[in-house]
N, C-alpha and C. Protein backbone atom coordinates (compact mmCIF):
# COMPACT_ATOMS: atom_id res chain seq x y z
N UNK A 1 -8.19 16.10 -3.50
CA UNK A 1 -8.15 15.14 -2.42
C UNK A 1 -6.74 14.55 -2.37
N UNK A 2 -6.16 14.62 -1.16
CA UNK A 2 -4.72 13.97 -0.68
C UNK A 2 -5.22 12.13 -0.01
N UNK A 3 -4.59 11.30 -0.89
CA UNK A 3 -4.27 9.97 -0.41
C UNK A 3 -2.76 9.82 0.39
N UNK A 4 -3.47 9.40 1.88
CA UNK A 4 -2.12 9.12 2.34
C UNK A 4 -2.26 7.42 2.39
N UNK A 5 -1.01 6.89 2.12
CA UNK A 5 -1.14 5.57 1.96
C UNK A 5 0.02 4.97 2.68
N UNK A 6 0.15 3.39 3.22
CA UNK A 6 1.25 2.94 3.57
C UNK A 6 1.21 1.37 3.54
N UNK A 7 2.75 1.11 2.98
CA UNK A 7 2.95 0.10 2.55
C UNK A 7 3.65 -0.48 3.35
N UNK A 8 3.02 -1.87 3.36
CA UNK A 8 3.46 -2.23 4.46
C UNK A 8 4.56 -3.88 3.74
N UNK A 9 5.87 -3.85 3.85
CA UNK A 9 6.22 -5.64 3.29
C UNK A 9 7.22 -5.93 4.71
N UNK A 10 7.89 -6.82 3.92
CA UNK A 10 9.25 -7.93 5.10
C UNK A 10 10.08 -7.84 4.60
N UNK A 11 11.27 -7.10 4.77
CA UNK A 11 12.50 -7.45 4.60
C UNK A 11 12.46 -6.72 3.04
N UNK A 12 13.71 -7.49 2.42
CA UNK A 12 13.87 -6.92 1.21
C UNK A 12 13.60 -8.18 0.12
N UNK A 13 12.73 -8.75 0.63
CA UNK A 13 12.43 -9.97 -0.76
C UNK A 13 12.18 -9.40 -1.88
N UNK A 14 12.00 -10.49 -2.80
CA UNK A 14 11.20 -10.42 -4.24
C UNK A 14 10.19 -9.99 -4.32
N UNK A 15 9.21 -10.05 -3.29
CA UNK A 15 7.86 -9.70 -3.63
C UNK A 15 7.70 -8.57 -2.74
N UNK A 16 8.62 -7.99 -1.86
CA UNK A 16 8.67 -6.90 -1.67
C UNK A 16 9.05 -5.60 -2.17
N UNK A 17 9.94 -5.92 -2.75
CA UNK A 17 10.42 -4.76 -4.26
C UNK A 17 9.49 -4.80 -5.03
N UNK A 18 8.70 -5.85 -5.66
CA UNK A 18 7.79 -5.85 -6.26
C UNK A 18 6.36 -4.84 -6.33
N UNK A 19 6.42 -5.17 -5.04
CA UNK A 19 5.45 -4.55 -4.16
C UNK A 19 5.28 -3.14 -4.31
N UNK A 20 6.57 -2.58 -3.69
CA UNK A 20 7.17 -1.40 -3.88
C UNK A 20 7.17 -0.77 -5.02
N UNK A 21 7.76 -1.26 -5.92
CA UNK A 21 7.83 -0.31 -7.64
C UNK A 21 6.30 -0.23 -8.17
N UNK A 22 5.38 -1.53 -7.57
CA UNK A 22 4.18 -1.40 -8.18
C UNK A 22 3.41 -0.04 -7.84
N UNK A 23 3.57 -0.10 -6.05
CA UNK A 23 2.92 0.95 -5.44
C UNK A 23 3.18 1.98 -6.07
N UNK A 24 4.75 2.33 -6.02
CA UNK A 24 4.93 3.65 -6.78
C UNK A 24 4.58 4.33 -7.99
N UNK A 25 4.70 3.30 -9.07
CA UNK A 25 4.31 3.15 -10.33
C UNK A 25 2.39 3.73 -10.29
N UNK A 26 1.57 2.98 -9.39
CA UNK A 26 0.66 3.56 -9.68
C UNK A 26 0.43 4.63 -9.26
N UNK A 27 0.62 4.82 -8.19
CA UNK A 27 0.75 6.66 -7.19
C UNK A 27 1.07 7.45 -8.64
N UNK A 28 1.88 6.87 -8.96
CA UNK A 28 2.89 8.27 -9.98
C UNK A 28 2.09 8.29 -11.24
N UNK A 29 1.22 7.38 -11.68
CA UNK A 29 0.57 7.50 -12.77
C UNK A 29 -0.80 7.81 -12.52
N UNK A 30 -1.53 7.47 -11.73
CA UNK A 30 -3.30 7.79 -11.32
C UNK A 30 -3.20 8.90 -9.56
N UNK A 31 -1.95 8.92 -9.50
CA UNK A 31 -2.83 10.34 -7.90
C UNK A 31 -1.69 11.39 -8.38
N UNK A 32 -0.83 11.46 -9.27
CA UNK A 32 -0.18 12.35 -9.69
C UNK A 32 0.15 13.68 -8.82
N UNK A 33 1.20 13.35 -7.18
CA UNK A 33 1.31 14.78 -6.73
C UNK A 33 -0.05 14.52 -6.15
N UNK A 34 -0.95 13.61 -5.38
CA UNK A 34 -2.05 13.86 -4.60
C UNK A 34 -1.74 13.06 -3.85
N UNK A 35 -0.58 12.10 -3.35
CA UNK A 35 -0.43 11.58 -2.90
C UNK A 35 1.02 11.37 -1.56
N UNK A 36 0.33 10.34 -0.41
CA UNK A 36 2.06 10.29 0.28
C UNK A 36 2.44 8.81 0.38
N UNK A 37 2.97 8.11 0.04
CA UNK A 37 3.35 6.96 0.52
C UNK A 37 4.54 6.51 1.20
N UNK A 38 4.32 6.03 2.14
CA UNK A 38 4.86 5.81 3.35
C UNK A 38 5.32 3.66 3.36
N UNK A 39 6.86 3.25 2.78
CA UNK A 39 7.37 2.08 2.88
C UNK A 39 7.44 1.75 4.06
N UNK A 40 6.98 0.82 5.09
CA UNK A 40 7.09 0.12 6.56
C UNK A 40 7.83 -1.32 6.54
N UNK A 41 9.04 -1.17 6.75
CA UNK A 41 9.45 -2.55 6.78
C UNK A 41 9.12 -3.16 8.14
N UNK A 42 8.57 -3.81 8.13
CA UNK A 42 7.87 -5.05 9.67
C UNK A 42 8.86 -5.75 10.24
N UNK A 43 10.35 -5.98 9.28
CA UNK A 43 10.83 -6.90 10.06
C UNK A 43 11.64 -5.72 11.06
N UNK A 44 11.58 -4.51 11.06
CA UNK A 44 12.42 -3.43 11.32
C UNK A 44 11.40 -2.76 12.77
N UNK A 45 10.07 -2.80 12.33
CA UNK A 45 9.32 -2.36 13.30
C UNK A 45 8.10 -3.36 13.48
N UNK A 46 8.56 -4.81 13.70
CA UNK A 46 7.40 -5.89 14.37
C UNK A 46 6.26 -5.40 15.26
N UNK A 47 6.47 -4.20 16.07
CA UNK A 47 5.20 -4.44 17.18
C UNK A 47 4.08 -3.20 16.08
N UNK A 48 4.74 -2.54 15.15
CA UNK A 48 3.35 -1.81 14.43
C UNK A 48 2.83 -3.34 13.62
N UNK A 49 3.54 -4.42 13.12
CA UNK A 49 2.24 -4.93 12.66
C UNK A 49 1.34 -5.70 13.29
N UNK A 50 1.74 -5.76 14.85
CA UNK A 50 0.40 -6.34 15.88
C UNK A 50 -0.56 -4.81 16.34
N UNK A 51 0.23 -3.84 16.34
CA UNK A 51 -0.49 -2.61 16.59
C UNK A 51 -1.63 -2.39 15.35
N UNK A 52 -1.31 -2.41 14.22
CA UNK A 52 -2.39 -1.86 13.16
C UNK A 52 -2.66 -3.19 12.53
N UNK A 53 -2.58 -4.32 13.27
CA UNK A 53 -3.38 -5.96 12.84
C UNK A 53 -2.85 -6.22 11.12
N UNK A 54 -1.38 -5.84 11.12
CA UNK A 54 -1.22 -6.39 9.86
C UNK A 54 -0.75 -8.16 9.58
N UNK A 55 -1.48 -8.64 8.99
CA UNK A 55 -1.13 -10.63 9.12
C UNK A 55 -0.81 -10.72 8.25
N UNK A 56 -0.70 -9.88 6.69
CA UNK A 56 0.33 -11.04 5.72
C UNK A 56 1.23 -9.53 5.05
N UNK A 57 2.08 -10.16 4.36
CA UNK A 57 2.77 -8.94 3.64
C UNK A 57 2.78 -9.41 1.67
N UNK A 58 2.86 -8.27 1.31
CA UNK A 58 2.35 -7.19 1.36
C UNK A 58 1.57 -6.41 1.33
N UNK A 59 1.08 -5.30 2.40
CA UNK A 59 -0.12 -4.93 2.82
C UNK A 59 -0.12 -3.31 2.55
N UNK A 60 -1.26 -2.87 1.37
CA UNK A 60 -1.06 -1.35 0.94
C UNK A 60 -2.40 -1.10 1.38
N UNK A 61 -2.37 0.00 2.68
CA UNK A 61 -3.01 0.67 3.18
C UNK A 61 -3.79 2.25 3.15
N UNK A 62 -5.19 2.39 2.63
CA UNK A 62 -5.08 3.44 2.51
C UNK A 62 -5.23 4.58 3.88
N UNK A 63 -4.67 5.55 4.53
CA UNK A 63 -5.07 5.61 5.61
C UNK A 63 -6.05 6.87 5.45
N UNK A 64 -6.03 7.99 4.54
CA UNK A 64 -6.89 9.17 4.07
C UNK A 64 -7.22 8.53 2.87
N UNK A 65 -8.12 9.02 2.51
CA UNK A 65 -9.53 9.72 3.35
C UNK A 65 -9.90 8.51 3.76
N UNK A 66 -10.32 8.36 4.84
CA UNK A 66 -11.11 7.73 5.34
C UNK A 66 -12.65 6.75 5.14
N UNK A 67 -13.02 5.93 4.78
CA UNK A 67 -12.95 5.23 5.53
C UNK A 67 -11.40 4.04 5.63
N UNK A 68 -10.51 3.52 6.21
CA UNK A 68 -9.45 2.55 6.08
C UNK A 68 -9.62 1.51 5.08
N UNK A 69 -8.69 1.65 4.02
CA UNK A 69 -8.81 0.38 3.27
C UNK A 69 -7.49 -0.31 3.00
N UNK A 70 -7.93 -1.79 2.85
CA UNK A 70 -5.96 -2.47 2.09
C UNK A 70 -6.69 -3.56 1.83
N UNK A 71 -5.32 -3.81 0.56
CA UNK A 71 -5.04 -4.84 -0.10
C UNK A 71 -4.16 -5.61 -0.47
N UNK A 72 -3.90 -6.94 -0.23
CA UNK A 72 -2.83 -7.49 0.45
C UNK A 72 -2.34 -8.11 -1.17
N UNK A 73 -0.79 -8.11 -1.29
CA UNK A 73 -0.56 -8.84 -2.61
C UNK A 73 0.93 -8.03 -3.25
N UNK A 74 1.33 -8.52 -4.38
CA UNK A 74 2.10 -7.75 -4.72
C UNK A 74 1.81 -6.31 -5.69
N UNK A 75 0.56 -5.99 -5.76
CA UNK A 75 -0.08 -4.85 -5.89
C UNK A 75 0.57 -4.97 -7.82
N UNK A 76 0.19 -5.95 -8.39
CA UNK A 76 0.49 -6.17 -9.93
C UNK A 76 -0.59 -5.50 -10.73
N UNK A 77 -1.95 -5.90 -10.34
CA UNK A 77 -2.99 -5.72 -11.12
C UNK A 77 -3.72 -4.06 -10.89
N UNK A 78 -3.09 -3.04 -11.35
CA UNK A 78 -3.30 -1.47 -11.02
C UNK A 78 -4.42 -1.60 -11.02
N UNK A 79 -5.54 -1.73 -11.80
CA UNK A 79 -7.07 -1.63 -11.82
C UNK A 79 -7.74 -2.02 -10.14
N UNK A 80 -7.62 -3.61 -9.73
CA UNK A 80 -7.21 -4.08 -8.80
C UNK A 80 -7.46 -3.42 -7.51
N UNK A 81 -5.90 -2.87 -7.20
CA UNK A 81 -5.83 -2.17 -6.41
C UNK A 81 -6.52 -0.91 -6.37
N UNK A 82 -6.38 -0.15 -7.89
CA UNK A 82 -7.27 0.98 -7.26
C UNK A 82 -8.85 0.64 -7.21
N UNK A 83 -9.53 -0.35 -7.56
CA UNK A 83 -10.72 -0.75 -7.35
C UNK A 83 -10.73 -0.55 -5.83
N UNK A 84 -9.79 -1.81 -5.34
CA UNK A 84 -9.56 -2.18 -3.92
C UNK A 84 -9.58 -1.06 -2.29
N UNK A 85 -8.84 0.12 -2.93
CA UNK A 85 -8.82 1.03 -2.20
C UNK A 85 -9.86 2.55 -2.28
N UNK A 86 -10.59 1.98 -2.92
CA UNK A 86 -11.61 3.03 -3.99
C UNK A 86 -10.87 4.46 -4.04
N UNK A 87 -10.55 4.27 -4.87
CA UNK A 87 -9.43 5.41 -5.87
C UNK A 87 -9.86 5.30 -7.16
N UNK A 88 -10.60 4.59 -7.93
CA UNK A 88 -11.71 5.14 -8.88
C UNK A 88 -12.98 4.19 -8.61
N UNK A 89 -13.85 4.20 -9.56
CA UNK A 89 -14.95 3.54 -9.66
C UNK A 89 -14.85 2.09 -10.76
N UNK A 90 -15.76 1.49 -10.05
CA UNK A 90 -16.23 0.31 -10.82
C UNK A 90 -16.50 0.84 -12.26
């Protein structure tokens, strides 16, 4: 199974790098090569986050498989998130 995912932050803050190394960090350790992730900076392309209803940053989206999931935060707590996006089990 291929996870396509996308991350969504603002600008280049603190909690957007954050954000970022976390995302990657887990991709690279639990979907190993099953995965695509896709960085969206909002302040760069504002009308996708009224298009795909994004309201806070940072917002990691799963978009495959389907059904749509996200979880908004600096994506610290790996368990967490992959709970969040069901990428393993309870």
């Amino acid at each position: 199974m291929k996870y396509i995912l996308r991350l969504y932050v603002l600008g280049e803050s603190q909690l957007s790098k954050v954000a970022i190394k976390n995302a990657k960090m887990i991709c690279d350790e639990k979907l190993k090569g099953k995965y695509t992730l896709e960085v969206i900076d909002l302040l760069k392309r504002m009308q996708l986050a009224e298009d795909e209803k994004i309201f806070a940053t940072p917002t990691l989206e799963r978009k495959l498989p389907r059904p749509l999931k996200r979880i908004i935060g600096d994506l610290s707590d790996s368990s967490k998130v992959l709970l969040g996006l069901d990428i393993i089990e309870k």
